[in-house]
Protein backbone atom coordinates (compact mmCIF):
# COMPACT_ATOMS: atom_id res chain seq x y z
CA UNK A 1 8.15 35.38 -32.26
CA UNK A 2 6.89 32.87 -35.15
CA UNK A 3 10.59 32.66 -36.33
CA UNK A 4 11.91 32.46 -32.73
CA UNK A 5 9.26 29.45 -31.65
CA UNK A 6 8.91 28.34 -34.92
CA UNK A 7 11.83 26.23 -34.95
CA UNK A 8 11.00 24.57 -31.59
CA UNK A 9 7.88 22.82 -33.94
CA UNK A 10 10.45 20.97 -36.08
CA UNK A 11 11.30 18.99 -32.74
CA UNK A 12 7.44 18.02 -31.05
CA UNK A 13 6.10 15.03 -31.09
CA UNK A 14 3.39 15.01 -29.59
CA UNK A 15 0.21 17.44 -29.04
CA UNK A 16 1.23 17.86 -26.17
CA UNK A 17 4.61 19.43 -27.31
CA UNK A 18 3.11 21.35 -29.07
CA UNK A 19 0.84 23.22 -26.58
CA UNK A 20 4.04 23.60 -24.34
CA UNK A 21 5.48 25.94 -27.32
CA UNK A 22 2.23 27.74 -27.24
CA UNK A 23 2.15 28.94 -23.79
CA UNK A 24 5.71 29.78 -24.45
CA UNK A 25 4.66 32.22 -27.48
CA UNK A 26 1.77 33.47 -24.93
CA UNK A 27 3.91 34.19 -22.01
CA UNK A 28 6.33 36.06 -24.69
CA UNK A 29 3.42 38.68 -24.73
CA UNK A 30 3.13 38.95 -21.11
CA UNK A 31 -0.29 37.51 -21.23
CA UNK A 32 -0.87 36.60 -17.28
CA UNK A 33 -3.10 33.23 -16.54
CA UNK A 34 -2.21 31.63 -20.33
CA UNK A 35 -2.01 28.42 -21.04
CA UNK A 36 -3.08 26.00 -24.21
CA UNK A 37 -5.00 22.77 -23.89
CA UNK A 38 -6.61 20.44 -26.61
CA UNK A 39 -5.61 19.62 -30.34
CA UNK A 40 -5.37 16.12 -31.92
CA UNK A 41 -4.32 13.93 -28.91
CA UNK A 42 -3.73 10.80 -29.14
CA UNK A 43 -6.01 7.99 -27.70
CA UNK A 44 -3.76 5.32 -26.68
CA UNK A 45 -5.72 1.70 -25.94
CA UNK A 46 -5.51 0.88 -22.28
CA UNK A 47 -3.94 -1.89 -20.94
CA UNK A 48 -4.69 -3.39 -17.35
CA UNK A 49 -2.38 -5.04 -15.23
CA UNK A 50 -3.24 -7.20 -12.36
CA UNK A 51 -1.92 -7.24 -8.96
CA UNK A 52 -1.26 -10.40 -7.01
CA UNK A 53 -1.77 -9.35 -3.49
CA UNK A 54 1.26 -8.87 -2.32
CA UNK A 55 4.38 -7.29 -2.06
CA UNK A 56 7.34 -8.64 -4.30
CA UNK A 57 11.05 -6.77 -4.44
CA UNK A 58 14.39 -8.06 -6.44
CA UNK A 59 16.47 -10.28 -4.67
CA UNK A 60 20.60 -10.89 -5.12
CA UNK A 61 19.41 -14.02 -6.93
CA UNK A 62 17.88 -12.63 -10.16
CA UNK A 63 13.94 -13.17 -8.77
CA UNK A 64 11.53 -11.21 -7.17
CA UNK A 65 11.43 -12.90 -3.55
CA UNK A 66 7.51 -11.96 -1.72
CA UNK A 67 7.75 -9.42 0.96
CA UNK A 68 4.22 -9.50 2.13
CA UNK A 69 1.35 -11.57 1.11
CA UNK A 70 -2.40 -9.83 2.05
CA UNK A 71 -4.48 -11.21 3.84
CA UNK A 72 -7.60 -9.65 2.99
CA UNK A 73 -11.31 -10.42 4.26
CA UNK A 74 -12.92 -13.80 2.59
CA UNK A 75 -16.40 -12.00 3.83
CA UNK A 76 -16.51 -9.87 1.56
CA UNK A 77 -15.48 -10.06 -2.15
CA UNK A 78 -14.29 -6.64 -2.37
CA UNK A 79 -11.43 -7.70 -0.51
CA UNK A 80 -10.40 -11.07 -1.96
CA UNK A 81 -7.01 -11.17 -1.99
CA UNK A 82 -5.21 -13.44 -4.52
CA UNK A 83 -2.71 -15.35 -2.71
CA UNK A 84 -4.55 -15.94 0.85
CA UNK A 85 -5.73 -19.51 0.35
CA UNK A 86 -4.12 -21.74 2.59
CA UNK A 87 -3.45 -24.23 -0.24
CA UNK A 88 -1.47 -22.42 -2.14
CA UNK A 89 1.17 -22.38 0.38
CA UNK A 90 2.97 -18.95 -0.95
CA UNK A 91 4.76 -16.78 2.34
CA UNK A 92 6.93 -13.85 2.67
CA UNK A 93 10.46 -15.18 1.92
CA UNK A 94 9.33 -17.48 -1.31
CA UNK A 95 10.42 -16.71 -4.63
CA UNK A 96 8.26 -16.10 -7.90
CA UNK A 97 10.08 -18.03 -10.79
CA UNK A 98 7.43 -17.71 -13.46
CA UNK A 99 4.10 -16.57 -14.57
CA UNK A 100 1.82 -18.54 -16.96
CA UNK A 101 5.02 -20.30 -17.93
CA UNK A 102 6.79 -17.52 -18.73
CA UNK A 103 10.58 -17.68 -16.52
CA UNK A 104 10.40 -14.14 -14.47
CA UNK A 105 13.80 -12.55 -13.38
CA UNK A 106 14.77 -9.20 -11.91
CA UNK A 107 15.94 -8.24 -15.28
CA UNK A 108 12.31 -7.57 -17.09
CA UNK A 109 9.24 -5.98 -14.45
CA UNK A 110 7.47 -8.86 -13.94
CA UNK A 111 4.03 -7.22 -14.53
CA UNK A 112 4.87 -7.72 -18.14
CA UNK A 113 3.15 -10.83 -17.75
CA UNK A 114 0.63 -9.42 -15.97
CA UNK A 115 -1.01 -7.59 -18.53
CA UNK A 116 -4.87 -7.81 -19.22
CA UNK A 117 -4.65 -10.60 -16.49
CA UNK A 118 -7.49 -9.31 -13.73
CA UNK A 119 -9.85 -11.89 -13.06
CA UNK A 120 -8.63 -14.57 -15.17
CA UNK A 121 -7.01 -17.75 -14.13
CA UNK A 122 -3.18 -17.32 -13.91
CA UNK A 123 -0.46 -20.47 -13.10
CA UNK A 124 2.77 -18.78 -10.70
CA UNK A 125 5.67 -21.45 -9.99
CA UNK A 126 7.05 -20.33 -5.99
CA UNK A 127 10.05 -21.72 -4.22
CA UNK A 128 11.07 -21.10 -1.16
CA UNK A 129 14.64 -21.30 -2.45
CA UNK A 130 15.52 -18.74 -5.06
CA UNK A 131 15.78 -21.41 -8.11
CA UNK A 132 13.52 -23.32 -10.18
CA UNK A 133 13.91 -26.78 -9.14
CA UNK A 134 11.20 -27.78 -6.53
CA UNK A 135 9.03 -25.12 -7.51
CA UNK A 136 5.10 -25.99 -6.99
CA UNK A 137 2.40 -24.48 -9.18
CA UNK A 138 -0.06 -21.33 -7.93
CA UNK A 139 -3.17 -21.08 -9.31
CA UNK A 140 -4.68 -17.11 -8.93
CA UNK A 141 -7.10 -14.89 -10.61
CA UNK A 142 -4.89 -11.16 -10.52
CA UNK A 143 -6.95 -8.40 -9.46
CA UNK A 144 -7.28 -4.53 -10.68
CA UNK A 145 -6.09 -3.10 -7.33
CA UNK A 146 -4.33 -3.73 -3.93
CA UNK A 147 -6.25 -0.45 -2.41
CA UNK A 148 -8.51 -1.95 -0.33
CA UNK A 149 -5.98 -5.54 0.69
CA UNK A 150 -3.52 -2.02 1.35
CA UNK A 151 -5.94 -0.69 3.85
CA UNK A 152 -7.59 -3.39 5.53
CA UNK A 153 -3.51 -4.28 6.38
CA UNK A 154 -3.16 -0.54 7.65
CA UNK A 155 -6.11 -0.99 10.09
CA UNK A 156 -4.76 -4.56 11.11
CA UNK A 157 -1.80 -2.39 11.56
CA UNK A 158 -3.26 0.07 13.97
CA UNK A 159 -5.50 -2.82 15.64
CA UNK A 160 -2.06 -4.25 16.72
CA UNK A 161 -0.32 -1.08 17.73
CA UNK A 162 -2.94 0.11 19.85
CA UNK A 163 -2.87 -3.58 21.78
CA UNK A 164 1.20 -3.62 22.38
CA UNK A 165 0.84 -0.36 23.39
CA UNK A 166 -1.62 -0.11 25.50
CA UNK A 167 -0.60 -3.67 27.09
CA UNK A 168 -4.20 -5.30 25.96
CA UNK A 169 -6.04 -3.29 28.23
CA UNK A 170 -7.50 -0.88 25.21
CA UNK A 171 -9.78 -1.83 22.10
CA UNK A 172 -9.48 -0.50 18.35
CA UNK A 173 -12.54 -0.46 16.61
CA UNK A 174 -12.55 0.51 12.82
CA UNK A 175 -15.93 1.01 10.95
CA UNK A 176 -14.56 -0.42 8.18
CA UNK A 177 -18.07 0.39 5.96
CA UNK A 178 -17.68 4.34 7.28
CA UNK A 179 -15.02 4.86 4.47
CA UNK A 180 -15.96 6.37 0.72
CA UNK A 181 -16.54 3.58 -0.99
């Protein structure tokens, strides 16, 4: 067995390679519930991107165009969303053209230049037309998480559904401080 997975070492890179040829060895023995875990792994540094809000997708033009801007809840700082101040004058349909500066296209994911951005002040140029001429300047502070814009929009969601439905003649109430926080 040591020649047999012995070679398969030559060709890991990581610990985590490593461990795989292990439980391979093991399960040679018919050893039932096996498995190998620990070692020297590697600690890589974090890095935290920030999220502005909304929902962006590549468009024909070679920029990400907005699909959905949230809304969130100025009440209540836990769900501030980024790009919900009237001023700033960014709807679904406009196009991001850069970030701090930086020109964004479809061809590099453009948080790349969202990178250790959450709370701190970041400049976006929008159009409405997919180029950079009459583009008007964003000001936003990124934040670690769409979670909670995400699920205030699904109860919005359900608020709606249940009025269409039900022809405005039934209520949807959502305890929105019931949830695990």
């Amino acid at each position: 067995m040591k020649k047999k997975y012995g070679k398969l070492i030559n060709y890991c890179e990581t610990r985590n390679d490593v461990n795989r040829v292990l439980v391979q060895l093991v399960g040679e023995l018919n050893a039932s519930h096996q498995g190998a875990r620990g070692g020297d792994m590697p600690h890589p540094q974090k890095v935290s991107i920030g999220s502005l809000g909304a929902e962006l997708s590549p468009a024909k033009s070679g920029f990400y165009r907005f699909d959905k801007i949230y809304a969130g809840n100025p009440f209540y700082r836990e769900y501030k969303a980024p790009l919900s101040n009237p001023w700033q004058k960014v709807k679904a349909g406009d196009y991001l053209i850069s970030i701090d500066g930086f020109a964004v296209s479809t061809r590099v994911d453009y948080h790349m230049y969202l990178i250790n951005s959450i709370g701190r002040t970041v400049f976006l140029k929008v159009n409405d037309k997919p180029k950079v001429e009459g583009a008007w300047e964003v000001k936003v502070k990124p934040i670690s998480s769409e979670y909670r814009l995400r699920y205030l929009n699904w109860v919005d969601s359900n608020r709606k559904l249940v009025e269409y439905k039900s022809h405005r003649r039934i209520g949807y109430i959502h305890l929105i401080h019931m949830m695990v926080h």
